[in-house]
C-alpha atoms as a PDB file:
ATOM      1  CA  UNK A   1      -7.597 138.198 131.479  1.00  0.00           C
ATOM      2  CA  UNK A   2      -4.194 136.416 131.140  1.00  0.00           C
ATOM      3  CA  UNK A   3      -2.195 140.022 131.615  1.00  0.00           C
ATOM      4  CA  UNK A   4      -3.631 141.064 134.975  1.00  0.00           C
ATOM      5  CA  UNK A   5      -1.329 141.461 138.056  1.00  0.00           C
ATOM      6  CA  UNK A   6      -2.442 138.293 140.047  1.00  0.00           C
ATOM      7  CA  UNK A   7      -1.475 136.146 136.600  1.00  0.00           C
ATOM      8  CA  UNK A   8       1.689 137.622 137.368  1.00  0.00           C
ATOM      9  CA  UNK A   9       1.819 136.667 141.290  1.00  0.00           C
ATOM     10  CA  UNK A  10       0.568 133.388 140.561  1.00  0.00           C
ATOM     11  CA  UNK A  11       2.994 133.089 138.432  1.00  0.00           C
ATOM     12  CA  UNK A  12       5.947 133.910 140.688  1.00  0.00           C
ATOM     13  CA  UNK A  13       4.402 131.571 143.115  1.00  0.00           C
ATOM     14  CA  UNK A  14       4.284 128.737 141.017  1.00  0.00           C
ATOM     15  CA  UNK A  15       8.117 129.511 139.431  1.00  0.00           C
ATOM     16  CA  UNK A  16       9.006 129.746 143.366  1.00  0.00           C
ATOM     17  CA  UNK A  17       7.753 126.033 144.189  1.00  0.00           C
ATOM     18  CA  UNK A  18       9.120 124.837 141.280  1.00  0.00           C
ATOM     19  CA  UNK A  19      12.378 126.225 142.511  1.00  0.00           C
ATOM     20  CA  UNK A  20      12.051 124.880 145.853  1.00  0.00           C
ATOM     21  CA  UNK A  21      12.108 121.881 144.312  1.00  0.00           C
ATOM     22  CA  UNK A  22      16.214 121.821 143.020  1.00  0.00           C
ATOM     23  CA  UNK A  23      17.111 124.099 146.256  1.00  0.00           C
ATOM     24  CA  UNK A  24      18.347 123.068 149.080  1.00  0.00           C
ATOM     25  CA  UNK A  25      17.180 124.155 152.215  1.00  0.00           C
ATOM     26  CA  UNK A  26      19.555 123.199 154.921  1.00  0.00           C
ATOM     27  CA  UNK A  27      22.920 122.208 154.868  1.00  0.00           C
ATOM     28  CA  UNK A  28      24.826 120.437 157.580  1.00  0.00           C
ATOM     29  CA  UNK A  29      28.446 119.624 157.833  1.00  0.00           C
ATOM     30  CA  UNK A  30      28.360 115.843 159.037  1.00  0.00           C
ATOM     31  CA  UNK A  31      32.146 113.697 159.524  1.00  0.00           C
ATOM     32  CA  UNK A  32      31.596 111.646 156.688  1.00  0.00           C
ATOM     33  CA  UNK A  33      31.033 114.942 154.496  1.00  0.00           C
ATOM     34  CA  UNK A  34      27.883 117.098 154.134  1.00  0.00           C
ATOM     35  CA  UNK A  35      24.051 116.910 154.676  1.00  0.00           C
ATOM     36  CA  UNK A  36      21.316 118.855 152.630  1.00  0.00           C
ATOM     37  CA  UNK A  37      17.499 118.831 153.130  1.00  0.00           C
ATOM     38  CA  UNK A  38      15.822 119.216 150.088  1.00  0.00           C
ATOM     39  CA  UNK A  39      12.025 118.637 149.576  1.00  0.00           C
ATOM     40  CA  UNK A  40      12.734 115.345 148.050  1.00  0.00           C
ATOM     41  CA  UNK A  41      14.429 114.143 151.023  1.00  0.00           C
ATOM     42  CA  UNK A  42      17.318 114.130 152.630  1.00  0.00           C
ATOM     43  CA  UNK A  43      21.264 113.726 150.165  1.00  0.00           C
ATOM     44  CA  UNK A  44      24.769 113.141 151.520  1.00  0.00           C
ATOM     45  CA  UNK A  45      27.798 114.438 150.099  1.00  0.00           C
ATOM     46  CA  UNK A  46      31.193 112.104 150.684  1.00  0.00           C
ATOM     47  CA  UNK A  47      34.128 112.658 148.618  1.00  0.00           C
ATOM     48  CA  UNK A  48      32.642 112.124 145.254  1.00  0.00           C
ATOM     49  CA  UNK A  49      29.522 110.391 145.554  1.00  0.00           C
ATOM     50  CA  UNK A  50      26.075 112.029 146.491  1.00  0.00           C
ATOM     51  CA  UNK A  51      23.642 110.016 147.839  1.00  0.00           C
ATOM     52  CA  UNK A  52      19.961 110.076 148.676  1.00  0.00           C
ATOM     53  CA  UNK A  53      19.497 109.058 152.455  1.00  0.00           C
ATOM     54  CA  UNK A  54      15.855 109.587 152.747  1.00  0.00           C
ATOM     55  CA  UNK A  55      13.136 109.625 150.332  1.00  0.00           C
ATOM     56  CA  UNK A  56      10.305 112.341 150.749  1.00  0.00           C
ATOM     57  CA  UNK A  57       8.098 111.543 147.980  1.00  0.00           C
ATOM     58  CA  UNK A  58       4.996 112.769 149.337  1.00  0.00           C
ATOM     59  CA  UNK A  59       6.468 115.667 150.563  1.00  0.00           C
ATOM     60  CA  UNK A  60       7.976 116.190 146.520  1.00  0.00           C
ATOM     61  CA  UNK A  61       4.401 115.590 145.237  1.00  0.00           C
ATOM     62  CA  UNK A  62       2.225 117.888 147.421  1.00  0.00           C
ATOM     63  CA  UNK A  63       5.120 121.116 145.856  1.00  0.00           C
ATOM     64  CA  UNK A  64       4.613 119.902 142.381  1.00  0.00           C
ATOM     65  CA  UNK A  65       0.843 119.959 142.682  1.00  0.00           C
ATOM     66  CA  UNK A  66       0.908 123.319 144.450  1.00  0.00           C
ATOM     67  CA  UNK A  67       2.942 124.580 142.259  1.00  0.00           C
ATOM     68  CA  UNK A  68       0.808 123.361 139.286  1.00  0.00           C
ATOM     69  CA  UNK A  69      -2.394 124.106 141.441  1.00  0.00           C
ATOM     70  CA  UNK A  70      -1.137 128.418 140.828  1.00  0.00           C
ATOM     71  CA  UNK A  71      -0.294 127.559 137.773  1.00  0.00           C
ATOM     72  CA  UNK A  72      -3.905 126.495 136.683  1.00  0.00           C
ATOM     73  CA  UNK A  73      -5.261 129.611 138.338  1.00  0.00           C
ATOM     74  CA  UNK A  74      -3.978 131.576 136.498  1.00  0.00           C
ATOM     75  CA  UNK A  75      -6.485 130.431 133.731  1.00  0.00           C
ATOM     76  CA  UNK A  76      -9.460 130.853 135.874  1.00  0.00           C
ATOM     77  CA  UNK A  77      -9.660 134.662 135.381  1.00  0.00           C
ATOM     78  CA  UNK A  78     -14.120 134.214 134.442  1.00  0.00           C
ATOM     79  CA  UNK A  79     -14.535 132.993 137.741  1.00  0.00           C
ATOM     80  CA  UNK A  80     -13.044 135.017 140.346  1.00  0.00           C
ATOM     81  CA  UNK A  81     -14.760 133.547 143.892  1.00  0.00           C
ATOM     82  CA  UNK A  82     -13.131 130.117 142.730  1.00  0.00           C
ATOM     83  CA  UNK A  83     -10.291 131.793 141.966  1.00  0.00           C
ATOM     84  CA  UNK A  84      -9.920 132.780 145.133  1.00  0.00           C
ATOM     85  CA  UNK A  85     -10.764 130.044 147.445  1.00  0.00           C
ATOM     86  CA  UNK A  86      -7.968 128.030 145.124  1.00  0.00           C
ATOM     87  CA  UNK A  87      -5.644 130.824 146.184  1.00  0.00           C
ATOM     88  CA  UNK A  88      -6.344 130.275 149.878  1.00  0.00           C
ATOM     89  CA  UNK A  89      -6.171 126.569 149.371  1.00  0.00           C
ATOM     90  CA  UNK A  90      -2.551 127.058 147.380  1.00  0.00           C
ATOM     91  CA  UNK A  91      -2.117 129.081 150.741  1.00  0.00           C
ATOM     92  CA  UNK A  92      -3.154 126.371 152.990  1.00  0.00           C
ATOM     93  CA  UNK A  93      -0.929 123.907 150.940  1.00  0.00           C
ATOM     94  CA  UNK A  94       2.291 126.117 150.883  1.00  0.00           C
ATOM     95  CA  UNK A  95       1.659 126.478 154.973  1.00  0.00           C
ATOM     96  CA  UNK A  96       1.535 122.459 155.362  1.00  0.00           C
ATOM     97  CA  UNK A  97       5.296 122.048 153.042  1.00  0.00           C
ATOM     98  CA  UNK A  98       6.515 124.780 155.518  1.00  0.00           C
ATOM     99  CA  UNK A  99       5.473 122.694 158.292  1.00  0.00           C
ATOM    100  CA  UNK A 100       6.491 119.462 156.882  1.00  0.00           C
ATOM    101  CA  UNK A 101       9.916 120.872 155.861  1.00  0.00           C
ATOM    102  CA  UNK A 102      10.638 122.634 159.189  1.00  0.00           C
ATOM    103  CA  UNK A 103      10.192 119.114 161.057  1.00  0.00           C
ATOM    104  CA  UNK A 104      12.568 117.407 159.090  1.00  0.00           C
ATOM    105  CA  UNK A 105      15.062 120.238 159.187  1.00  0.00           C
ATOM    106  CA  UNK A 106      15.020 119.657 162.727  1.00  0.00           C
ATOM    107  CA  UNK A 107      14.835 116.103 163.325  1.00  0.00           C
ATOM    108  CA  UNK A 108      18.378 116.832 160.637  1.00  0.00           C
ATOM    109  CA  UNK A 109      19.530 119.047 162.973  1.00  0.00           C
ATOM    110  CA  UNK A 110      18.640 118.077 166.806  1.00  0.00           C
ATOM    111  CA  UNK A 111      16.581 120.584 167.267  1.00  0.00           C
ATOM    112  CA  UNK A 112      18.746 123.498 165.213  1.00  0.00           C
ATOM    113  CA  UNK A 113      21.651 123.447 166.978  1.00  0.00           C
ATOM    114  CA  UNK A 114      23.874 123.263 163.847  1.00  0.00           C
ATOM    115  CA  UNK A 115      23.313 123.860 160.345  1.00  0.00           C
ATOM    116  CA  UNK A 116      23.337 126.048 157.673  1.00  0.00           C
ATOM    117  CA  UNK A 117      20.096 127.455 156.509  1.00  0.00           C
ATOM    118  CA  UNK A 118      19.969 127.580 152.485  1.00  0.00           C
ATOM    119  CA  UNK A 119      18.026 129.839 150.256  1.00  0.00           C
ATOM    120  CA  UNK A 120      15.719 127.454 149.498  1.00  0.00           C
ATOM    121  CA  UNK A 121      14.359 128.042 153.297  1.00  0.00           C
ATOM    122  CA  UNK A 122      13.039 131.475 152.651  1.00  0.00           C
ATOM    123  CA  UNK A 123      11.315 130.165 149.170  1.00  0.00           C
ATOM    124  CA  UNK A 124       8.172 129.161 151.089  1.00  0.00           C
ATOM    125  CA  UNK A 125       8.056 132.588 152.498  1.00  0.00           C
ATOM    126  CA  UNK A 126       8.157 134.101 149.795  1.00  0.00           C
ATOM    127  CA  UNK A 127       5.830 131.519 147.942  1.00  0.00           C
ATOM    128  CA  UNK A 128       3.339 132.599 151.035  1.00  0.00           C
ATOM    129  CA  UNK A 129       3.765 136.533 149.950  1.00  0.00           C
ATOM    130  CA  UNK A 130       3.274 136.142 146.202  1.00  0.00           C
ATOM    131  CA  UNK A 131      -0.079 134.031 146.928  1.00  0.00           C
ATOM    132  CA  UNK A 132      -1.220 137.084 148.889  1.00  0.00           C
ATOM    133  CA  UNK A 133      -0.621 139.216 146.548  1.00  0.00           C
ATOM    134  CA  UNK A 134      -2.410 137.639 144.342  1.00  0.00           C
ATOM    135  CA  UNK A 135      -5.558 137.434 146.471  1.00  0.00           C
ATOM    136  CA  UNK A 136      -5.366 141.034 147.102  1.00  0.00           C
ATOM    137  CA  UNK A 137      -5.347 141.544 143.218  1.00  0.00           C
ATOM    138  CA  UNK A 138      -8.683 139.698 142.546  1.00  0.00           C
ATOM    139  CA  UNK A 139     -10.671 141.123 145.393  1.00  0.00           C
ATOM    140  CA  UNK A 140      -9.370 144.531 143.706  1.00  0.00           C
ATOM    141  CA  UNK A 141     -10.947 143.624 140.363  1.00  0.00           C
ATOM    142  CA  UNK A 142     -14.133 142.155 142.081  1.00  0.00           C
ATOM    143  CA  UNK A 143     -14.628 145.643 143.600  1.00  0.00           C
ATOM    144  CA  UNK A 144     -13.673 147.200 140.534  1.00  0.00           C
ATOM    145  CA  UNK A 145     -16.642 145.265 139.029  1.00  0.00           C
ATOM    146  CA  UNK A 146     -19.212 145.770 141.359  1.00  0.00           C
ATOM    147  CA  UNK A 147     -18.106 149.510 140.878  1.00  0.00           C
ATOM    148  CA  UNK A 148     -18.637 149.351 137.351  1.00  0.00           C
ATOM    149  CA  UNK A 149     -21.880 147.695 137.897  1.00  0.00           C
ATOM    150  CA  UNK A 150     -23.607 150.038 139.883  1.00  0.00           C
ATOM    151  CA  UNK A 151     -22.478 152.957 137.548  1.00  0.00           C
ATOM    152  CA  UNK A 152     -24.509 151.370 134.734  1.00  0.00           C
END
């Protein structure tokens, strides 16, 4: 059903990527003005004018299909094994954006030396927890059902 507790993980999870979209995740003061990583690349701040410097597109496209990939499981509540193995995928996914966006925060950076870290950093993190919460719920209600089977 719709109202169990890993609808509401996966939920989170999904709202989370979504979020990690429009936040930015490192910040760098630069002497032209100011540098932020975001997952659609990389934007310069100079008096007035922001500008996009680099283009991540791929990158932008592999967080909106996560994100819409624990969105769609939500719905998939009749079959939990698939349900599952999405969530691990999702997992797999979120772990290859953290990658990806920790290599081009430091190729920003040279090698972290300077740089603010934003709060979009600790999205993926978080992303990461809410997708294991949610496989923790399902293999709870498959036990729950195999409990309910052998009582019958």
């Amino acid at each position: 059903m719709i109202q169990r507790v890993q609808s509401i993980w996966l939920f989170l999870a999904s709202l989370t990527l979504f979020l990690l979209l429009i936040l930015p995740i490192l910040t760098k003061q630069v002497a032209g003005g100011e540098l932020w990583l975001q997952v659609g690349g990389v934007y310069q701040h100079t008096d007035t004018i922001v500008k996009q410097i680099e283009t991540y597109s791929g990158l932008f496209g592999l967080t909106i299909f996560t994100g819409i990939v624990c969105l769609y499981n939500i719905f998939n509540f009749r079959n939990r094994t698939l349900q599952k193995r999405i969530v691990l995928l999702a997992i797999f996914l979120i772990l290859v954006i953290s990658g990806c966006l920790a290599g081009y925060a430091w190729k920003i950076t040279d090698g972290m030396q300077s740089g603010s870290v934003g709060i979009g950093a600790a999205l993926p993190v978080l992303t990461l927890i809410f997708c294991a919460l949610a496989f923790r719920g399902i293999r709870k209600d498959e036990q729950l059902i195999r409990s309910a089977d052998r009582l019958r």
